[in-house]
Structures are given as structure tokens and as C-alpha cells.
Protein backbone atom coordinates (compact mmCIF):
# COMPACT_ATOMS: atom_id res chain seq x y z
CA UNK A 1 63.83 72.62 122.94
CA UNK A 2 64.75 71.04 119.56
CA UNK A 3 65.52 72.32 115.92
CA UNK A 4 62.65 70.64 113.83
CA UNK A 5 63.46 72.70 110.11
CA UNK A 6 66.04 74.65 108.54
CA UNK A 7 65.62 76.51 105.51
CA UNK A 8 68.74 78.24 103.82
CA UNK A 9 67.15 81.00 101.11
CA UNK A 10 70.02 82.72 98.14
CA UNK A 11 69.16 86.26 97.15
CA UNK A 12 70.40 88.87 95.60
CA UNK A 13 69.43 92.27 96.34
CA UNK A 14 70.77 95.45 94.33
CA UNK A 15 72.93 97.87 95.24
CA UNK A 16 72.88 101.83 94.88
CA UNK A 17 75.07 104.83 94.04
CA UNK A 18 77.47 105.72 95.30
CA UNK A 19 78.18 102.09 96.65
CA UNK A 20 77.34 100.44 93.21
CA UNK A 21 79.33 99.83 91.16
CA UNK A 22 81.48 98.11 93.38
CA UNK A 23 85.07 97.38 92.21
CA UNK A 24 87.67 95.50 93.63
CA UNK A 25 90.62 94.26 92.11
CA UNK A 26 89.28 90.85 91.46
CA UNK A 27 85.71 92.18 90.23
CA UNK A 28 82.94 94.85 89.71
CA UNK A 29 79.79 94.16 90.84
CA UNK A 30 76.09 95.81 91.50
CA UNK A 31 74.38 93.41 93.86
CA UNK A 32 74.76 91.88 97.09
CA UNK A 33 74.09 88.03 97.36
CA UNK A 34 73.84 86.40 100.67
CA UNK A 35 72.43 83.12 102.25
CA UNK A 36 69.41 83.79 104.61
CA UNK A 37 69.05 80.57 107.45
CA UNK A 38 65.63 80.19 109.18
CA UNK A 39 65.73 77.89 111.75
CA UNK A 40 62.87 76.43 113.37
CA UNK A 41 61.90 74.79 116.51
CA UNK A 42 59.24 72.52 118.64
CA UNK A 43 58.44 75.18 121.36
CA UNK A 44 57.32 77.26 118.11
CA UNK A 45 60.61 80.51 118.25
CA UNK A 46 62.16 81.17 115.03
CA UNK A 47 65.67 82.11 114.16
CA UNK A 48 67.24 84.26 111.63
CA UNK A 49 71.03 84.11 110.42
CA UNK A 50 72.48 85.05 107.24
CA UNK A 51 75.74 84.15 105.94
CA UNK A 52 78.13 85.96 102.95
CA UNK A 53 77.63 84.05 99.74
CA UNK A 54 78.98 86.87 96.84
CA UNK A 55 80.86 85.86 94.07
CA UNK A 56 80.86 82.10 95.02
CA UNK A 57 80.08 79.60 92.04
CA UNK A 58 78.30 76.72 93.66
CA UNK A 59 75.70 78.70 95.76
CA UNK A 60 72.86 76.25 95.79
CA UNK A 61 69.97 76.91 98.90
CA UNK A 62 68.36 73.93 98.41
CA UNK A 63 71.86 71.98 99.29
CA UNK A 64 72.45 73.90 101.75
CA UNK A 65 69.08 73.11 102.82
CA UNK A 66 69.76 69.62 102.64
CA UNK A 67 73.13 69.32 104.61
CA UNK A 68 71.83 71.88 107.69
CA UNK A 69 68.52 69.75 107.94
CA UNK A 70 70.25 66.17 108.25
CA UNK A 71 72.63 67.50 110.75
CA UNK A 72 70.91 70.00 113.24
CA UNK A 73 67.49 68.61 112.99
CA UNK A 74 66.66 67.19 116.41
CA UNK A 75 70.02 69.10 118.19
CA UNK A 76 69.63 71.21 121.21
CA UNK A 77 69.62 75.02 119.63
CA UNK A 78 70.38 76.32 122.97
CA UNK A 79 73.76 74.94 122.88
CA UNK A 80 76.01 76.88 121.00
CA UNK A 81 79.24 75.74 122.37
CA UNK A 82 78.59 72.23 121.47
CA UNK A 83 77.44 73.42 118.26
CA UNK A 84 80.72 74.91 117.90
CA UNK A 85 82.30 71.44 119.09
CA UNK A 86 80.47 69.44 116.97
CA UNK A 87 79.22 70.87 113.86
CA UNK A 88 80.83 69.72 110.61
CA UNK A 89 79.37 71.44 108.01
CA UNK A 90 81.57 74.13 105.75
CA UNK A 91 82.09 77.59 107.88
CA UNK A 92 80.08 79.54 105.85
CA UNK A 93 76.81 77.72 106.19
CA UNK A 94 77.56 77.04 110.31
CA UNK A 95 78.25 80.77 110.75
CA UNK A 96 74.58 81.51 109.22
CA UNK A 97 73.29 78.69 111.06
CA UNK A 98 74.86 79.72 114.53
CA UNK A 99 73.87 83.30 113.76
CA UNK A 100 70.08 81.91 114.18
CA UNK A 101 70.59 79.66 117.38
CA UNK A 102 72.05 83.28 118.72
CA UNK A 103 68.53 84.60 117.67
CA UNK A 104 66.82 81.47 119.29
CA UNK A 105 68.98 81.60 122.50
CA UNK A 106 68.04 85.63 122.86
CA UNK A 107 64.80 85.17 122.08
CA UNK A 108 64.19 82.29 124.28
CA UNK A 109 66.00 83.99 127.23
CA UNK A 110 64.23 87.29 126.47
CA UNK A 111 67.27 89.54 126.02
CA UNK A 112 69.48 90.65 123.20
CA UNK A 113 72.33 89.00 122.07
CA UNK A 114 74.46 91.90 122.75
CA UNK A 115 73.00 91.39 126.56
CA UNK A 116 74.05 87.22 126.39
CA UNK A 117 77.93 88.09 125.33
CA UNK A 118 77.94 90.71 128.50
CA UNK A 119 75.84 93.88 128.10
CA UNK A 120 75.97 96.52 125.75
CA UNK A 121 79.04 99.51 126.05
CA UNK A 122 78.28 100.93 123.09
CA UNK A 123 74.90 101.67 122.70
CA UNK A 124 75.84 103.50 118.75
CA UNK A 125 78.44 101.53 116.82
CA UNK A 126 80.58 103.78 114.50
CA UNK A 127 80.51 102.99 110.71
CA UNK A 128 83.13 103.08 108.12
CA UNK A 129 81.88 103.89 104.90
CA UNK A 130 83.25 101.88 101.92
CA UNK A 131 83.73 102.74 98.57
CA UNK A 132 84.89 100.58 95.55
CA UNK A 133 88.13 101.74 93.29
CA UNK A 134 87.56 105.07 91.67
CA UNK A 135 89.76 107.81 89.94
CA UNK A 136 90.96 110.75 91.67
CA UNK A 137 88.09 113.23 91.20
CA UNK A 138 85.58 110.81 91.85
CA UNK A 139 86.99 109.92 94.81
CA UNK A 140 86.84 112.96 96.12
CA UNK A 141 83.63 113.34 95.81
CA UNK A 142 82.53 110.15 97.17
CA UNK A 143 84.70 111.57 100.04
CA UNK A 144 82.73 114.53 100.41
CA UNK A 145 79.81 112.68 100.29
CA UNK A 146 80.67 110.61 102.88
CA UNK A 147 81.41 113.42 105.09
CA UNK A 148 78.08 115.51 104.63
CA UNK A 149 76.53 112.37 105.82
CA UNK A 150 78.40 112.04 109.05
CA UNK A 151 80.85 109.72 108.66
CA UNK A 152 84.08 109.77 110.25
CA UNK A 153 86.02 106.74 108.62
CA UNK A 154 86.24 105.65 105.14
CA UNK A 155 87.47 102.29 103.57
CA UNK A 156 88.59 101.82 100.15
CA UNK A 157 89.13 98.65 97.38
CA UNK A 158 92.59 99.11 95.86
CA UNK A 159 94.81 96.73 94.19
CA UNK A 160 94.60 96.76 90.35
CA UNK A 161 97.44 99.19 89.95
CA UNK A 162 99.72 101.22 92.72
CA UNK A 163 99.58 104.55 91.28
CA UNK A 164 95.73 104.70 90.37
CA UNK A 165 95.65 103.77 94.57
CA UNK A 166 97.80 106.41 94.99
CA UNK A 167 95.89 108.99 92.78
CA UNK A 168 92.56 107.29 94.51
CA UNK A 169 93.80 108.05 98.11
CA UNK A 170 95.27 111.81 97.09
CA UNK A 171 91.68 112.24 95.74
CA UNK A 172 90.30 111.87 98.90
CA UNK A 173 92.64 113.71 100.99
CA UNK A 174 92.40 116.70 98.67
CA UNK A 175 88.85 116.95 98.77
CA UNK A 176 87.97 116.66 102.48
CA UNK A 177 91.75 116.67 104.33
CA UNK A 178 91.80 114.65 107.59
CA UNK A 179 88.12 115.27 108.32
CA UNK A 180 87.78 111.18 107.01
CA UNK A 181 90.48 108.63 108.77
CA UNK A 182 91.35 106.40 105.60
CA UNK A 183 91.83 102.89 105.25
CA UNK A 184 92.55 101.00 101.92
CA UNK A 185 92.34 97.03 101.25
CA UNK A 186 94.33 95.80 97.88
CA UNK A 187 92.93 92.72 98.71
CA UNK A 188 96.53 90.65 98.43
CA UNK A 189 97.05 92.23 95.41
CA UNK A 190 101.12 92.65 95.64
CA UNK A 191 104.10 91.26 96.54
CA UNK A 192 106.04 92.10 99.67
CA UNK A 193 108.00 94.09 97.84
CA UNK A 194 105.43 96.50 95.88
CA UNK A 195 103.73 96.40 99.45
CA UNK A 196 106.45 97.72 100.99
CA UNK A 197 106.44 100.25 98.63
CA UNK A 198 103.07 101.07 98.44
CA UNK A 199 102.75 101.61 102.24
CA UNK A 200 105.86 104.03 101.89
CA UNK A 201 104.10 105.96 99.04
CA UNK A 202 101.17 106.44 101.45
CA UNK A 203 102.76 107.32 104.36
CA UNK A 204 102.31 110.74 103.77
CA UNK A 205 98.62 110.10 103.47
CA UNK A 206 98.33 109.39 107.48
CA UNK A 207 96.35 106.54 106.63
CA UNK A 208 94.43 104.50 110.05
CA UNK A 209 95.79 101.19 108.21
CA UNK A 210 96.45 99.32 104.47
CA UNK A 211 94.70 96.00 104.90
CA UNK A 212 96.03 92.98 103.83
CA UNK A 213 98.24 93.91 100.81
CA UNK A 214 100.40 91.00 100.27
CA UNK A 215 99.03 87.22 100.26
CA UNK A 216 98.24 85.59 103.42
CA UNK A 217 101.01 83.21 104.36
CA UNK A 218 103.26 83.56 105.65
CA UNK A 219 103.28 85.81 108.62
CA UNK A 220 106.33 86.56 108.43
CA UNK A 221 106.15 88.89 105.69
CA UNK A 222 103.49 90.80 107.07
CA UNK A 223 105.87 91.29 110.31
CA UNK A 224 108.73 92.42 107.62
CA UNK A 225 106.20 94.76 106.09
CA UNK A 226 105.38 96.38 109.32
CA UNK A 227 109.01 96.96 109.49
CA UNK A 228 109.47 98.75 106.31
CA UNK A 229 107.15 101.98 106.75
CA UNK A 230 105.43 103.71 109.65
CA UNK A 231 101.56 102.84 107.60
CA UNK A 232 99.97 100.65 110.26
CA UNK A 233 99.39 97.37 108.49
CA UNK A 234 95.98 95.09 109.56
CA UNK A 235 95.06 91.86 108.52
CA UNK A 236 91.99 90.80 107.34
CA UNK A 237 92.01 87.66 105.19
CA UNK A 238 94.65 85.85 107.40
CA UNK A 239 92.06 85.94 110.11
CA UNK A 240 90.38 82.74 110.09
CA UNK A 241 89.54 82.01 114.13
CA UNK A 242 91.05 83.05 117.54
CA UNK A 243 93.78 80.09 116.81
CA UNK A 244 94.60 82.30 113.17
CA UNK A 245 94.85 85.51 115.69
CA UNK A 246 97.03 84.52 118.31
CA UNK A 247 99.29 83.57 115.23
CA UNK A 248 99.68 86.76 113.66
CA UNK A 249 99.89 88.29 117.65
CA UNK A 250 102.64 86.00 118.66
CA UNK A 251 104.57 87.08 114.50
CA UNK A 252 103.86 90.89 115.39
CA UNK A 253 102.29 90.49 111.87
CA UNK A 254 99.56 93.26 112.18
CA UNK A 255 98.36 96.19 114.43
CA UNK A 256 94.52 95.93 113.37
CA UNK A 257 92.74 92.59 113.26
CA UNK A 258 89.46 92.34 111.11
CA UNK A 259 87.42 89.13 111.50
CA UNK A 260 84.10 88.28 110.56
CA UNK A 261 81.49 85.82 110.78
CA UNK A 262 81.69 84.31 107.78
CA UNK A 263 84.71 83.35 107.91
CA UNK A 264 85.48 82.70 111.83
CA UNK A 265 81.92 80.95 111.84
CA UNK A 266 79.86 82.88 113.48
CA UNK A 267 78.94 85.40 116.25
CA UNK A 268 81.21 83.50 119.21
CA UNK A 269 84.49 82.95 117.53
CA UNK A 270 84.28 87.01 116.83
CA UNK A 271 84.06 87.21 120.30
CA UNK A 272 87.00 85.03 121.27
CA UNK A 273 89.29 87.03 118.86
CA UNK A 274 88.02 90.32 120.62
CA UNK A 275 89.30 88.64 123.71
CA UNK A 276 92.41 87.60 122.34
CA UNK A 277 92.71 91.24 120.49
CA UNK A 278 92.23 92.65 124.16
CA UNK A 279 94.79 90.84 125.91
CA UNK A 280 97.10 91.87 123.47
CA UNK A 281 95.69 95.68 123.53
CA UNK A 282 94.97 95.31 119.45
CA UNK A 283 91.93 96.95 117.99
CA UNK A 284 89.69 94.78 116.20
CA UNK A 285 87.34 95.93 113.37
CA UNK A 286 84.36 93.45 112.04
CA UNK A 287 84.58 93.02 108.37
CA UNK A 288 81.62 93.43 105.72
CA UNK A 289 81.19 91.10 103.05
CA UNK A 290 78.17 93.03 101.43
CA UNK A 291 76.09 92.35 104.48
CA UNK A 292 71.96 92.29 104.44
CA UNK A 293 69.85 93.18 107.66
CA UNK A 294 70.64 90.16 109.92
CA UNK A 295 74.38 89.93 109.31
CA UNK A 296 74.56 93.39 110.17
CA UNK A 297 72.60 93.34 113.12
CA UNK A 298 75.27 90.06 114.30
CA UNK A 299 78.12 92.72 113.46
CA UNK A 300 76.29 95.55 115.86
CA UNK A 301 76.07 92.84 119.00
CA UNK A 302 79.91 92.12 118.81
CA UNK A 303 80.53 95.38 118.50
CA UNK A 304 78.48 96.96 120.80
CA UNK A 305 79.27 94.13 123.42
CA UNK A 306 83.34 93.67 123.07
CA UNK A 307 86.16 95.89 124.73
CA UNK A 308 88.41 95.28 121.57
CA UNK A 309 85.99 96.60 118.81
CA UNK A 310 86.89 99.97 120.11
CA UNK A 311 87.31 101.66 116.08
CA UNK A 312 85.07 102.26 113.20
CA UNK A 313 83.53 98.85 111.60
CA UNK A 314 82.80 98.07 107.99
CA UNK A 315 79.87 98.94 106.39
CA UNK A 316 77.92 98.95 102.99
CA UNK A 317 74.89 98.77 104.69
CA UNK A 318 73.48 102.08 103.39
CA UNK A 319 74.05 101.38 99.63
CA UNK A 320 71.47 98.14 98.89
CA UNK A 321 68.32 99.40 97.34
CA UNK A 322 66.57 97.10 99.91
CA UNK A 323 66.88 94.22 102.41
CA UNK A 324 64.92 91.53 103.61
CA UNK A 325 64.19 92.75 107.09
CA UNK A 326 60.41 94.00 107.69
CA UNK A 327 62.25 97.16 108.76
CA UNK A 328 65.78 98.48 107.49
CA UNK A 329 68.32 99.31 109.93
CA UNK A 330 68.51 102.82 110.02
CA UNK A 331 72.44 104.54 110.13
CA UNK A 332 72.10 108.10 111.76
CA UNK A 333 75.15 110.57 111.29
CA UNK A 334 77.47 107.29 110.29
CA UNK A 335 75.95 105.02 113.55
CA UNK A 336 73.83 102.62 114.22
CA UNK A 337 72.09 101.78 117.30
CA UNK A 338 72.73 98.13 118.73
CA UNK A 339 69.04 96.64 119.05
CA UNK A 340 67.70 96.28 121.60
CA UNK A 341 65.27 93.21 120.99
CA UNK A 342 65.35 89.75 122.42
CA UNK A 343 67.66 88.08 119.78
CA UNK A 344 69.69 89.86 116.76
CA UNK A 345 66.61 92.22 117.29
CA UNK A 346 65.21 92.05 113.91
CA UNK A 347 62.48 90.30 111.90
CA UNK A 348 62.48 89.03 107.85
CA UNK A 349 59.88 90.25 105.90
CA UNK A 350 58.59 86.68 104.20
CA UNK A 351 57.43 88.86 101.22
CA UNK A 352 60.92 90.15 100.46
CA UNK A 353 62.31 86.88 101.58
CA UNK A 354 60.67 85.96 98.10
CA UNK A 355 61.12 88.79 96.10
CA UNK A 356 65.01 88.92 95.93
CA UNK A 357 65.03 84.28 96.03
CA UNK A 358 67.45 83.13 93.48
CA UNK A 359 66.34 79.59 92.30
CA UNK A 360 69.27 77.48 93.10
């Protein structure tokens, strides 16, 4: 079998309340934009990838296009490791790309990719709900929300000012106690110092983690952090691949690990830091980037497949007013079921392919 086209397709799809508007530190937004990959081969099976491409100021499909077609045209899509070995194109773009040969490979073998990376444990993956920044009251009653819905986790933006995440996170425990675990992400918004002092202010919060607070190099003062309060400390945007991992392991830099595809390139690498993350008896989480139908369905496989994704994992699947599957994923009481088709499981719907298309 060969890869004989590859088409890489920008949209933007909108987001709803109470997801949208989404604020971070660094921005407010009220959309989701992501890179859809089609790749297409002689024996006739299509596959479907999708990487993160929000916020990024040189998002161009038709380049994209270009540089996957001249490289993987003609290439063995059955081979991931060697596409792992060999590929040279920027991480983004190979994680969409390897995303479909997973698709191709399932599809081809007849089984789901949960099924190729060892069988499925967890049938139901547990979500985390995210929210952006908001003020006290209104975080409460996202909280609440969140709750009546069936969640049991709930991740928050924070960063643009230590006592409005303070008020944010009391907001939240007021209105629904400890029936949410918490987790907040500044984002590397401070210093070592104010996030020292931030995770001492929230100790009495019993937050599950603070995520990346402070900058990403140097490990070291992540591993002083963790020594300065009892809030668990993860790490999300020093995880790069299972290389990045064992590096913050070996520093005793962070107690959760959150990867994701985009980043580590693709659905294998997530693996291998799940197996690194389980020899060193450290949860892992998959991270959300604003994720559409066939990102998502990537993040149930790992989950559902892989010891170390043992917690709640990142999700703002259930705030887009659509997606560009022919069927949305549905959450049930804060889950989602793993699926169970050959491949990632799902199909794009060609009409809504074209609906959301940004011309670039």
C-alpha cells in the first residue's frame, strides 16, 4: 500500500456558552481552529488526522498541503515507526499526518486503534471540563454547571493576576465544595517566586494540581517549586516527547505529566510517555488544545489503551457549536466511550469539511 494524496483543510468552527468566551492569560477567544489531514491511498482506504492550529499566524492549508504531498506521497502508510524515524516536516503537521496513517493502519487491519496500542481498559474515558478565566460568582456557576452535568474534574485558565485566580478558584469551591477535583493552568504566567506563592495561597483549596505556572526551563525550578508547598505541581508545556519526560522524571520536576499530540507528534510518542509515566508510577493526563472530532477521538485511544492515563483528561469537546465529523462524539455524564471502529472510529462529513474551510 502507498500514500497517493494528502490534503491538509484550516477551519474554524465556533464555540458555545459556557466554553466561549474562552480566556487565557495570553488571549480571549470564541472559535476553535484546527488543521484537518486526509490522506489517501492506492488500495482506495482513507485517513483522517487533525492537528491543533489556534492562535498561530502563518496557518496556510494549501502549504501544508504542499510540504505533506512532496514528502509522504509514494511512502509506505503502514509504517509508522519509520514515519516517526524519518519524517521531517514541523511536529504539528506530522502529528496530524500520523494521526491518519493510525486511521489507515486500523482500518486496514480491521480493528481500532485503541485495539493496535494493546486493547482497550477503559472502555469510558473520564473528562475534565474546562473553563476559561472568570470572576468569582461566575465561576461558581460554571462550577455548578459542570456538576449537574456529571462531571467530576474541572480545569481552569489562570494567570493574568494572582488574586482574581484566587477569587476564581474560591468561587468554585464555594459553590459546589469538593464535589469537582480542581486543576488550574496560569499558563507560565509567573515567576518562581509568585508561583511559589500562588501554590501556597491555594493550598487550602485541595487542588488535584496547578499546571505549569512558571516558564519552562529550567527544571530545576519546577523541582524547587514542588518543594515550597504541598499543591501538586504538573507540567504541561515542558512536555515535548518521552526524551522531554524522562527529564523532568529524573529533576523530580512534576507529579502529573500532560502531553499531547500536537506537540509530542502524534498518537505513538503519547504512548511512549505513558510508558515512561508508568515506570515511574506518574499519572499522565492528555492535553486539549481546542480539539475537533478526530483529535479527540486520537485522545480517547491513548487513553482508553494506556496504564498511565489513569485520571480525568482535558476536554472542550462539548462547547463547539459543531464539528466536522458526520456524527459528534457524544459525552454521557462527563465520559466518553472509546470507539470502537476500525481506525480512530470516526468519519468527516465532506459537507462540513467545507462549511467551516478557511481560505488560506
Amino acid at each position: 500500500m502507498k500514500v497517493t494524496a494528502v490534503e491538509v483543510t484550516i477551519v474554524e468552527v465556533p464555540q458555545i456558552k459556557p466554553i466561549a468566551p474562552y480566556r487565557s492569560h495570553i488571549r480571549t477567544s470564541s472559535t476553535t481552529t484546527s488543521a484537518i489531514v486526509r490522506v489517501e491511498t492506492d488500495s482506495g482506504l482513507v485517513g483522517w488526522g487533525e492537528h491543533n492550529a489556534n492562535f498561530l499566524p502563518d496557518n496556510s492549508g494549501r502549504r501544508s498541503t504542499a510540504a505533506a504531498t512532496e514528502w509522504l506521497t509514494g511512502r509506505d502508510p503502514l509504517n509508522i515507526a519509520a514515519f516517526h524515524r524519518d519524517c521531517p516536516l514541523e511536529t504539528r503537521l506530522k502529528s496530524g499526518i500520523e494521526l491518519a496513517l493510525w486511521d489507515i493502519l486500523g482500518k486496514s487491519a480491521g480493528k481500532s486503534v485503541a485495539e493496535l496500542l494493546g486493547g482497550v481498559i477503559r472502555p469510558e474515558v473520564e473528562l475534565a471540563a474546562c473553563m476559561g478565566i472568570q470572576p468569582y460568582e461566575r465561576a461558581g456557576e460554571i462550577a455548578s454547571l459542570y456538576v449537574e452535568w456529571g462531571y467530576s474534574t474541572l480545569k481552569t485558565k489562570a494567570g493574568a493576576d494572582m488574586q482574581e485566580d484566587i477569587d476564581m478558584v474560591r468561587g468554585v469551591r464555594d459553590a459546589v465544595g469538593d464535589r469537582l477535583k480542581l486543576r488550574i493552568d496560569p499558563n507560565r504566567a509567573y515567576s518562581p517566586e509568585e508561583s511559589a506563592e500562588l501554590a501556597q495561597r491555594l493550598e487550602e483549596y485541595n487542588l488535584e494540581y496547578l499546571e505549569q505556572p512558571l516558564p519552562a526551563e529550567p527544571l530545576e525550578t519546577a523541582r524547587w517549586l514542588r518543594e515550597q508547598t504541598t499543591t501538586p505541581i504538573a507540567l504541561n508545556e515542558s512536555v515535548i516527547g518521552p526524551d522531554s519526560v524522562w527529564d523532568i522524571l529524573h529533576a523530580g520536576a512534576a507529579s502529573h505529566i500532560l502531553p499531547d499530540t500536537h506537540i509530542a507528534g502524534g498518537i505513538l510518542p503519547c504512548v511512549k510517555i505513558g510508558h515512561v509515566c508508568e515506570a515511574a508510577r506518574v499519572p499522565c493526563i492528555m492535553h486539549c488544545g481546542h480539539d475537533l472530532g478526530p483529535k479527540t477521538a486520537a485522545m480517547l485511544h491513548v487513553a482508553g489503551s494506556q496504564p498511565s492515563y489513569t485520571l480525568a483528561n482535558d476536554c472542550t469537546y462539548f462547547g463547539l457549536e459543531d464539528d466536522v465529523l458526520t456524527e459528534q462524539l457524544p459525552i454521557t455524564r462527563g465520559r466518553m466511550k472509546v470507539p470502537t471502529g476500525p481506525g480512530l472510529g470516526i468519519e468527516v462529513c465532506p459537507e462540513r469539511l467545507a462549511r467551516y474551510r478557511v481560505d488560506c
